[in-house]
Every structure is written in structure tokens, then in C-alpha cells.
N, C-alpha and C. Protein backbone atom coordinates (compact mmCIF):
# COMPACT_ATOMS: atom_id res chain seq x y z
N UNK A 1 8.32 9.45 15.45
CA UNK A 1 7.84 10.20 14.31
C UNK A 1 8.41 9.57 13.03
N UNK A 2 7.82 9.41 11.99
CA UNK A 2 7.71 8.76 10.84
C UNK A 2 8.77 9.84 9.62
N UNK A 3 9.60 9.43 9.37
CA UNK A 3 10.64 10.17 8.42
C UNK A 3 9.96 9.80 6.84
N UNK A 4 9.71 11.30 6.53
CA UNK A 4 9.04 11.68 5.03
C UNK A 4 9.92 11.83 4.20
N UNK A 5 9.44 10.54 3.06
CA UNK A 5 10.66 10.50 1.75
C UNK A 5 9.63 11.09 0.34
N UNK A 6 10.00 12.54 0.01
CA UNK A 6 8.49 12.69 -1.17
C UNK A 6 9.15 12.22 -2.00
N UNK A 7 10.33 11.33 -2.50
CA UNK A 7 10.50 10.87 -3.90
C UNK A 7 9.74 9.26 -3.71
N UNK A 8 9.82 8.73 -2.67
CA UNK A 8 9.06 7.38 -2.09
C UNK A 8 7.92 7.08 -3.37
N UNK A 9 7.15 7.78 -3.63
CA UNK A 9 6.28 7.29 -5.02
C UNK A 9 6.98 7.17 -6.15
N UNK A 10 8.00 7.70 -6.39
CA UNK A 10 8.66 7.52 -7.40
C UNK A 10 9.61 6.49 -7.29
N UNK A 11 10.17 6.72 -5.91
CA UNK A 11 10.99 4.82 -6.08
C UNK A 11 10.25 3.52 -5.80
N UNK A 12 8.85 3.57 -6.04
CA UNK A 12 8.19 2.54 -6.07
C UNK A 12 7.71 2.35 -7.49
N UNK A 13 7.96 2.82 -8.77
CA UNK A 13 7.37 2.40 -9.74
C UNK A 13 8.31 1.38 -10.36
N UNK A 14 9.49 0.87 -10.29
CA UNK A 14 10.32 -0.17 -10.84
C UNK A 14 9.62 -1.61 -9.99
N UNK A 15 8.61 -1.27 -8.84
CA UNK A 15 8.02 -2.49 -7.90
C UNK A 15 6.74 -2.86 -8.55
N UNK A 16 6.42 -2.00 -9.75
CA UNK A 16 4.44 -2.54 -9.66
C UNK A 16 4.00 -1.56 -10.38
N UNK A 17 2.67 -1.71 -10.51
CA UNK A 17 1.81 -0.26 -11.31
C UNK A 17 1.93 0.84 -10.69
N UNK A 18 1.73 2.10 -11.12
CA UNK A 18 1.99 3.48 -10.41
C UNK A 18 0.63 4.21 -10.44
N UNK A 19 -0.04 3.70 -9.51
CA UNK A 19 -1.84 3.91 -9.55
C UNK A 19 -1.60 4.67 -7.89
N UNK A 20 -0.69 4.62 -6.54
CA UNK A 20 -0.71 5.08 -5.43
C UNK A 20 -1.28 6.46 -5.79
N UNK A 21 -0.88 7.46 -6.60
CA UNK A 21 -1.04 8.36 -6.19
C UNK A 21 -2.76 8.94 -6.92
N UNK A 22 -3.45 7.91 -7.88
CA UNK A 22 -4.59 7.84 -7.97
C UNK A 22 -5.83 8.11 -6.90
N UNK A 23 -5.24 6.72 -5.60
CA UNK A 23 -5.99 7.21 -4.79
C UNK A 23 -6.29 8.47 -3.66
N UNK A 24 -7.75 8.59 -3.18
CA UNK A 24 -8.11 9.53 -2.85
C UNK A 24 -8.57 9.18 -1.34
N UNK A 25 -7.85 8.30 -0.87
CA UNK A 25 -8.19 7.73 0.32
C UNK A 25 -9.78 7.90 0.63
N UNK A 26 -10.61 7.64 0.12
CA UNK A 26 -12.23 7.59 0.24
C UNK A 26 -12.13 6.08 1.58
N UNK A 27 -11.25 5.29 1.25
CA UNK A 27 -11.93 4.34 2.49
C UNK A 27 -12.35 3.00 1.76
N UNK A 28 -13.36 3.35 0.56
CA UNK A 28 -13.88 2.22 0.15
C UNK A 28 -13.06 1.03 0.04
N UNK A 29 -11.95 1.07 0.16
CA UNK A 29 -11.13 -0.15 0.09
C UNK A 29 -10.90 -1.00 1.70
N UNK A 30 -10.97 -0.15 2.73
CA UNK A 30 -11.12 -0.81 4.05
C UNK A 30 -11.85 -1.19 3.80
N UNK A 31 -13.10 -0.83 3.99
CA UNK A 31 -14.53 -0.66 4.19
C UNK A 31 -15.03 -2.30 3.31
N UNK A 32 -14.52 -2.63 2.57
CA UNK A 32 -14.72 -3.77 1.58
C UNK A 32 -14.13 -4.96 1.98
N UNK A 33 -12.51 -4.60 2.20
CA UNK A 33 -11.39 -5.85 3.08
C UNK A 33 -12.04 -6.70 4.01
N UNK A 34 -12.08 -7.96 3.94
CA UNK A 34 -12.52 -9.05 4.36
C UNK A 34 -11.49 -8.50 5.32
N UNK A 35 -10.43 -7.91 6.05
CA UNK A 35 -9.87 -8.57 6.48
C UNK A 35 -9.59 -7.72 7.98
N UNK A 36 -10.60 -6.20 7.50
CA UNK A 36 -11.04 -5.56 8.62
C UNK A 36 -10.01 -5.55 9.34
N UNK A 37 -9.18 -4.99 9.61
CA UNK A 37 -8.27 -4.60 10.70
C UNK A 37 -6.97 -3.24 10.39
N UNK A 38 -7.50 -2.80 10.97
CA UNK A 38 -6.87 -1.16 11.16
C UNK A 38 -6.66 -0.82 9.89
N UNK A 39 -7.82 -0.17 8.96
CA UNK A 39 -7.89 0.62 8.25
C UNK A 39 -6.77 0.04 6.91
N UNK A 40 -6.45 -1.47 6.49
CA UNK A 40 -5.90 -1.73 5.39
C UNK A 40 -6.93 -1.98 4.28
N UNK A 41 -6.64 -1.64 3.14
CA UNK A 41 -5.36 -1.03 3.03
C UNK A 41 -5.05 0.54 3.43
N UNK A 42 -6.11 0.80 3.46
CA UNK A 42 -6.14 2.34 3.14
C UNK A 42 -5.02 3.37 3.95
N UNK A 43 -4.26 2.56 4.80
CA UNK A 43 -3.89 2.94 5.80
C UNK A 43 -2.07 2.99 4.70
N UNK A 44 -1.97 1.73 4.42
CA UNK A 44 -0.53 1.33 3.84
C UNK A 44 -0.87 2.52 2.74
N UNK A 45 -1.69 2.44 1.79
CA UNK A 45 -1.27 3.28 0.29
C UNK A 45 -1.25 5.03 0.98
N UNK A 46 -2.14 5.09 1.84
CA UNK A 46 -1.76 6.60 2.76
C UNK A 46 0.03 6.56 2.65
N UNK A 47 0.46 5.78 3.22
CA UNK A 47 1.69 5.74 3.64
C UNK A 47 2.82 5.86 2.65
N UNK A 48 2.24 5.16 1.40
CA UNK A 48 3.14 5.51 -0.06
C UNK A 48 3.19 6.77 -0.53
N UNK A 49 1.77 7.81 -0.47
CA UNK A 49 1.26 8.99 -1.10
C UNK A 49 2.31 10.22 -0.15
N UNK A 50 2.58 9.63 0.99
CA UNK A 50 3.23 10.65 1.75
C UNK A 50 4.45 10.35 1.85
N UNK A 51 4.79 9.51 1.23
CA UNK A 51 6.67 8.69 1.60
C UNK A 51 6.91 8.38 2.81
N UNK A 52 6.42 7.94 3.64
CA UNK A 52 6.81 7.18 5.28
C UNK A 52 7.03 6.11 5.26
N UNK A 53 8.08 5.75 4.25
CA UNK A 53 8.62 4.45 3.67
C UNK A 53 9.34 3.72 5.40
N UNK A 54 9.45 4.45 5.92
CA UNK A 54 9.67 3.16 7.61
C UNK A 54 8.86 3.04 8.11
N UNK A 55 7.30 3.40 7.64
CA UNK A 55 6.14 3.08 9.04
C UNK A 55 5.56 1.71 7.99
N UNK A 56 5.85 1.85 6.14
CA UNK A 56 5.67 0.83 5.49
C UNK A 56 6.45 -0.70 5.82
N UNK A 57 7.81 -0.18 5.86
CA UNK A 57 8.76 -1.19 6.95
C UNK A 57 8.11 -1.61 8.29
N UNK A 58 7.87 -0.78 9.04
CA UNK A 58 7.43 -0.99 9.99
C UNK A 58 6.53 -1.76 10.28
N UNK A 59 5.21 -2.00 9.33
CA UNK A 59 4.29 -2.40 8.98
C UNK A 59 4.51 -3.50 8.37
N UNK A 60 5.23 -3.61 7.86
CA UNK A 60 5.52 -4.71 6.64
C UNK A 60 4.40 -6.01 6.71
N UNK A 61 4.91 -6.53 7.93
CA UNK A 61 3.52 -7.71 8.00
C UNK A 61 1.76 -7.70 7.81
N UNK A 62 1.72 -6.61 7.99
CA UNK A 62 0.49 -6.48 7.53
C UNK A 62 0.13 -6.82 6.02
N UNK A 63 1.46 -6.30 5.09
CA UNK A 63 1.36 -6.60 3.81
C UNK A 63 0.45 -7.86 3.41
N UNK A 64 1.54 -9.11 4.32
CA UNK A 64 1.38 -10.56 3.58
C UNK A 64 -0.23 -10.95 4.39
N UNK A 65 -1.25 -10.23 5.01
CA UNK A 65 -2.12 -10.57 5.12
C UNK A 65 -3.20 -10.78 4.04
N UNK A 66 -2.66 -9.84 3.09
CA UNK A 66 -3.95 -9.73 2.25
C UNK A 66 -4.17 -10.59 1.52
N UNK A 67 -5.81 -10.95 0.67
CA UNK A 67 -5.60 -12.44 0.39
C UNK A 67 -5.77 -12.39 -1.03
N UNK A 68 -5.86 -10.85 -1.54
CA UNK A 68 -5.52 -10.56 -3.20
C UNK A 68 -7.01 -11.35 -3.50
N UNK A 69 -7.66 -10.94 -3.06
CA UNK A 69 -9.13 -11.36 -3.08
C UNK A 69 -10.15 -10.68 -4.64
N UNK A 70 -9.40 -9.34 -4.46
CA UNK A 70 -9.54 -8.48 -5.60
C UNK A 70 -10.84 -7.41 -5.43
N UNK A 71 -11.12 -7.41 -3.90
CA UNK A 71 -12.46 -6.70 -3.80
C UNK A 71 -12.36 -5.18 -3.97
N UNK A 72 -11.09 -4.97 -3.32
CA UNK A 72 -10.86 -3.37 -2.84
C UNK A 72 -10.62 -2.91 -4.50
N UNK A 73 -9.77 -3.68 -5.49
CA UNK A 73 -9.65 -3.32 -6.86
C UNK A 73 -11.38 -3.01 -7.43
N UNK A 74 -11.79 -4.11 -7.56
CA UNK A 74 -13.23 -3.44 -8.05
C UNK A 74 -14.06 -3.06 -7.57
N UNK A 75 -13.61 -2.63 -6.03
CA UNK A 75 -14.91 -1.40 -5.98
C UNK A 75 -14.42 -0.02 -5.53
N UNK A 76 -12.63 0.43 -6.26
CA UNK A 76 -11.95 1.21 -6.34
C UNK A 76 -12.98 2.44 -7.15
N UNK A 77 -13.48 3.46 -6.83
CA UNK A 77 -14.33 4.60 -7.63
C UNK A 77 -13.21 5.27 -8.17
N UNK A 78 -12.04 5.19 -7.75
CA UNK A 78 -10.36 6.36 -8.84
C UNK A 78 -10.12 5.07 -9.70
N UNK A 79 -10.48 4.02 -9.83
CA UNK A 79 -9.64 2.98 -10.49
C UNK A 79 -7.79 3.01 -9.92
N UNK A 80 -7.69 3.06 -8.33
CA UNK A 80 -6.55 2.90 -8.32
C UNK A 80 -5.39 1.74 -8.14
N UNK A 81 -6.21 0.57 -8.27
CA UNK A 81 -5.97 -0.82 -7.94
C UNK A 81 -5.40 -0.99 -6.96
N UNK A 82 -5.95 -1.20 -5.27
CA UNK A 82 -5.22 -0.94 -4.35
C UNK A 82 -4.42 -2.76 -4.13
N UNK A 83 -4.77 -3.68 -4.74
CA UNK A 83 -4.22 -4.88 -5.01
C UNK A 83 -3.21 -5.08 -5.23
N UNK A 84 -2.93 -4.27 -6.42
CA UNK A 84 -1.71 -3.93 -7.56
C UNK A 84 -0.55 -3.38 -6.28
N UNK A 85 -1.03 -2.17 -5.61
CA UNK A 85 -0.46 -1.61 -4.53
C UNK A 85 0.31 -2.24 -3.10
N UNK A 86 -0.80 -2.86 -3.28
CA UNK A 86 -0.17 -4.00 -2.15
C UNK A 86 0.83 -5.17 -2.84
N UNK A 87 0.74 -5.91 -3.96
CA UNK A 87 1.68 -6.68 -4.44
C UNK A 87 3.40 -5.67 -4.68
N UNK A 88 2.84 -4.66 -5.47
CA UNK A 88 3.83 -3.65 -5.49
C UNK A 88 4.83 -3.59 -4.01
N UNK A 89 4.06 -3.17 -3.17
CA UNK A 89 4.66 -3.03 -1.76
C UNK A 89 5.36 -3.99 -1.09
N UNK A 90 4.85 -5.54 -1.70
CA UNK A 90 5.75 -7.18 -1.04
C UNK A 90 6.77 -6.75 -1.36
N UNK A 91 6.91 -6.53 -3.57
CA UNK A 91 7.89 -6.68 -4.01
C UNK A 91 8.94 -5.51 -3.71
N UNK A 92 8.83 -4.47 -3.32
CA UNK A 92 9.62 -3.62 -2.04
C UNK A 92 10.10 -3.57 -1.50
N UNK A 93 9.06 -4.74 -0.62
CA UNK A 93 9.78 -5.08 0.82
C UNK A 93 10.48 -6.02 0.82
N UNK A 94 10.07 -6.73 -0.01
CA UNK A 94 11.41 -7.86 -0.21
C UNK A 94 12.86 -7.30 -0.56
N UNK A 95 12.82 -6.61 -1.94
CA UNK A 95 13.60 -5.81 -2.31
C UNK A 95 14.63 -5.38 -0.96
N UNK A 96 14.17 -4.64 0.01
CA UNK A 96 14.66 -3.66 1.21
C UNK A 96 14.62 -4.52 2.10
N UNK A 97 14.73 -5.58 2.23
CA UNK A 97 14.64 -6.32 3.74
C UNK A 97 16.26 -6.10 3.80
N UNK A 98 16.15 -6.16 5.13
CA UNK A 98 17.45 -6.12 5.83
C UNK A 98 18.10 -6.99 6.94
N UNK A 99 18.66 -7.67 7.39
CA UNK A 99 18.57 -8.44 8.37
C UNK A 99 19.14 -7.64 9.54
N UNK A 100 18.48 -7.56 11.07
CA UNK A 100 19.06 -6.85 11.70
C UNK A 100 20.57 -7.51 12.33
């Protein structure tokens, strides 16, 4: 089970734009991703909106798939730049890496 941090949106705005909580998870941003595989992004910025900042860890690799293509940004209907979101989220995870 996934441990819920609700300040998690708020300690992500020193990483990037603060557009996460814009979106409305509609999808259109999978749905667009060249890169088709399990519901990214839509799946990661879910994960910011609710603070499950270890399933984002968890996930992490999925991050560096994306190819910042810029599709999911313009055909965002909230204008929430899910691009921005995902760069936001590297600089995060870099931030928080840990070595085990």
C-alpha cells in the first residue's frame, strides 16, 4: 500500500511549474503519448495530486521515458502542462535519489 503525503504538491513546486493540481485526469494526455504504456502520464501526475510520493519513486523509470515530444502539453484541455510535470518530477527524483 502506497503511503499518502498531502503536502507532496506542495513540496514539488521548488522542482518545476505548479500546474499538477490543474489537472483533471481526463486521459487526454495518455491517450496522445507516443509512448502508450500504462496510462503515462496520466498515471504519474495522478500520483502527485494524491502525494504517493513512493509509488513516484517507485516508478521513477518510467519518468526518463518520455521524449518531451510536447503532445500531451498541447492537447492538455486544463492547460496543465503535463511535460512541465514530468521534467518537474526528473528534477525530484534526482533531487531524492538515494543509494540503497
Amino acid at each position: 500500500m502506497a503511503r499518502i503525503e498531502t503536502a507532496f504538491i506542495e513540496d514539488m513546486k521548488p522542482f518545476g511549474e505548479d500546474v499538477a493540481a490543474a489537472c483533471f485526469n481526463c486521459g487526454t494526455c495518455a491517450a496522445i503519448c507516443p509512448l502508450v504504456s500504462d496510462h503515462f502520464p496520466r498515471k504519474i501526475i495522478r500520483y502527485v495530486q494524491i502525494g504517493a510520493k513512493d509509488r513516484i519513486l517507485e516508478h521513477s523509470r518510467d519518468l526518463w521515458q518520455c521524449l518531451h515530444c510536447g503532445l500531451c502539453t498541447q492537447t492538455c484541455p486544463r492547460g496543465a502542462n503535463p511535460g512541465e510535470i514530468i521534467l518537474s518530477l526528473k528534477r525530484y527524483v534526482v533531487a531524492n535519489w538515494r543509494r540503497s
